[in-house]
Protein backbone atom coordinates (compact mmCIF):
# COMPACT_ATOMS: atom_id res chain seq x y z
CA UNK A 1 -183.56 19.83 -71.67
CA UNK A 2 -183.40 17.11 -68.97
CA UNK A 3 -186.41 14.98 -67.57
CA UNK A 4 -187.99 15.79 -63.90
CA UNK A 5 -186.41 12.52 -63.19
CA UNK A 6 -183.05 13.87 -63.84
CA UNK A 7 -183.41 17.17 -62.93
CA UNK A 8 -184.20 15.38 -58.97
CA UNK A 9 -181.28 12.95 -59.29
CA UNK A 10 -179.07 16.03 -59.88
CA UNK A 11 -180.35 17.86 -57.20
CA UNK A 12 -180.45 14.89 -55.04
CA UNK A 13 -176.45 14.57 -55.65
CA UNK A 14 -175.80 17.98 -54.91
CA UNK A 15 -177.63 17.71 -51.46
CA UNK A 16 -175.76 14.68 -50.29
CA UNK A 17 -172.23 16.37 -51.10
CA UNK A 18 -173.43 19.51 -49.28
CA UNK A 19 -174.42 17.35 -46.45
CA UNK A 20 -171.21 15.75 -46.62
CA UNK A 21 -168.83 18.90 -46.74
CA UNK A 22 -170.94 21.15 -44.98
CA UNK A 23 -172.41 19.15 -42.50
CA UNK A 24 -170.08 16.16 -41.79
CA UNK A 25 -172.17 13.28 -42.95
CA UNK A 26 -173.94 12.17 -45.86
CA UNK A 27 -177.55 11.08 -45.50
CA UNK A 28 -178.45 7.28 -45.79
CA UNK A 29 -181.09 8.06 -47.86
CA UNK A 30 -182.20 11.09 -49.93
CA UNK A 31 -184.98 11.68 -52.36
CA UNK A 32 -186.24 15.09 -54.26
CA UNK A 33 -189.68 15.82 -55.38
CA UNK A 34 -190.57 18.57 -57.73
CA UNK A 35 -193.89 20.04 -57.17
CA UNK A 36 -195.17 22.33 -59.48
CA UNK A 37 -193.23 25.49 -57.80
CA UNK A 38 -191.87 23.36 -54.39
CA UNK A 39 -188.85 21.30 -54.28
CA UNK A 40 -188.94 18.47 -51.16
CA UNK A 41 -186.07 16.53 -50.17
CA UNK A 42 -186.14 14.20 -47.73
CA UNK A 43 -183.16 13.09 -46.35
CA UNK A 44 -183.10 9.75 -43.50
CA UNK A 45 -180.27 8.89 -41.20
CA UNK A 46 -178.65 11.95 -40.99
CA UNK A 47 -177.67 12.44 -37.92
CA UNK A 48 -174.24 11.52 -36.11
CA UNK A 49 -173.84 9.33 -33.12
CA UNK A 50 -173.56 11.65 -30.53
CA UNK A 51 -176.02 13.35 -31.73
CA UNK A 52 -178.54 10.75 -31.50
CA UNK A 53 -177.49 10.29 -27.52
CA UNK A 54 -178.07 13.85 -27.47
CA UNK A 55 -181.46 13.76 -28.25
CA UNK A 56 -182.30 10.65 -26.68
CA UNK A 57 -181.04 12.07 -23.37
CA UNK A 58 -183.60 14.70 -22.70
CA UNK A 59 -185.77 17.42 -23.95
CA UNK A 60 -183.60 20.04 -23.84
CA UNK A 61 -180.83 17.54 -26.37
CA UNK A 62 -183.54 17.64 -28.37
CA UNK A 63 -184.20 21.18 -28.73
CA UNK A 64 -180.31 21.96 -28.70
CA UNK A 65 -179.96 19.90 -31.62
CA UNK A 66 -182.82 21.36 -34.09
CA UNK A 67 -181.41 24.58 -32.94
CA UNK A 68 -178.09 23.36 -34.50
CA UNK A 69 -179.06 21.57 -37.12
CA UNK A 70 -180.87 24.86 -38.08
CA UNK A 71 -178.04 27.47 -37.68
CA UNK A 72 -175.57 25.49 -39.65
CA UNK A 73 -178.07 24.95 -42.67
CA UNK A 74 -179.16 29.13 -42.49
CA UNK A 75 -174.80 29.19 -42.84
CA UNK A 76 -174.99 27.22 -45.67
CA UNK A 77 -178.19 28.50 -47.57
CA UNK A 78 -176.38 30.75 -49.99
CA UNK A 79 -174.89 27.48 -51.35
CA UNK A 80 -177.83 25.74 -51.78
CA UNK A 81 -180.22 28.07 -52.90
CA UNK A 82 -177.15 28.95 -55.75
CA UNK A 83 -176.79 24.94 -56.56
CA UNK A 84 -180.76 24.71 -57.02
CA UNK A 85 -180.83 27.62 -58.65
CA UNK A 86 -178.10 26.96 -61.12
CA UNK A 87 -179.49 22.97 -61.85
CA UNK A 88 -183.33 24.26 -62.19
CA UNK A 89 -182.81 27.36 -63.48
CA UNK A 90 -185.23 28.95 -61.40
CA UNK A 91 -184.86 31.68 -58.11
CA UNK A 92 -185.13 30.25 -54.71
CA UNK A 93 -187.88 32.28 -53.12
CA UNK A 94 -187.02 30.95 -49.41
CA UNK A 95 -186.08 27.46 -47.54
CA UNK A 96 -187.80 25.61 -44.83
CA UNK A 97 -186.48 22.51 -43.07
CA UNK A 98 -186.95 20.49 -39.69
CA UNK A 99 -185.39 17.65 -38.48
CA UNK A 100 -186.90 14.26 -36.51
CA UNK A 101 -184.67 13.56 -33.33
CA UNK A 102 -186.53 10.72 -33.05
CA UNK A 103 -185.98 9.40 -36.70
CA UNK A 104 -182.97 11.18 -37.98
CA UNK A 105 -184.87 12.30 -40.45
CA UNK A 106 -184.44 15.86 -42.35
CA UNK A 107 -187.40 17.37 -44.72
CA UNK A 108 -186.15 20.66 -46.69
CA UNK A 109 -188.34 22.53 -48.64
CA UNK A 110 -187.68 24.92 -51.21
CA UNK A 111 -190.25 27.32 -52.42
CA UNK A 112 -189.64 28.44 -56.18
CA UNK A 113 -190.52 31.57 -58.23
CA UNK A 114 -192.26 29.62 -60.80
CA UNK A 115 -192.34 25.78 -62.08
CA UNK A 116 -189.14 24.71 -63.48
CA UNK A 117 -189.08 23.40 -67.05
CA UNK A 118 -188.52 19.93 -67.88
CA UNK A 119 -188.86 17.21 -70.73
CA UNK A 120 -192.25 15.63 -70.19
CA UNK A 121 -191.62 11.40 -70.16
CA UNK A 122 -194.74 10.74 -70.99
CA UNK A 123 -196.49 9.62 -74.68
């Protein structure tokens, strides 16, 4: 049985190699939180280039890209609700993300059916 710790480096892995095949571009950053029953990742710098001129060019950049951003992760959901399922052994109840345009930041949230098990670290 692995650690929380480990469990969230694992899953933390397998987001920034989805990110890179499925999305283009690794993160700068990523970190993964388990919660009792939630999983939170927060991944900065994620977006490309362009699509920071995008968004800094107007409203309606800014609203195009979240409305990407959004599509191509609903695309790729059956992967990563499989990957989390498969490294926390739990069901994926249902997925919520948003995106910063201002930060390049990405929050995704996974709701679980119940509280994954895990070695407990402490004495």
């Amino acid at each position: 049985m692995k650690t929380r710790g480990e469990l969230e480096a694992e899953i933390c892995r397998m987001i920034i190699q989805f990110e890179k095949e499925y999305m283009g571009r690794g993160p700068v950053e990523t970190k993964c939180f388990l919660l009792e029953d939630l999983l939170l990742v927060r991944l900065k710098g994620v977006l490309t280039p362009a699509e920071i001129k995008l968004a800094a060019s107007q409203e309606r950049g800014r609203y195009l890209l979240k409305q990407v951003r959004q599509q191509l992760l609903d695309f790729g959901r059956p992967l990563l609700e499989s990957a989390v399922e498969e490294i926390l052994n739990v069901p994926v109840q249902s997925i919520h993300t948003d995106i910063s345009t201002k930060t390049g930041e990405r929050i995704i949230v996974f709701t679980l059916a119940r509280k994954p098990q895990y070695k407990n670290t402490q004495r």
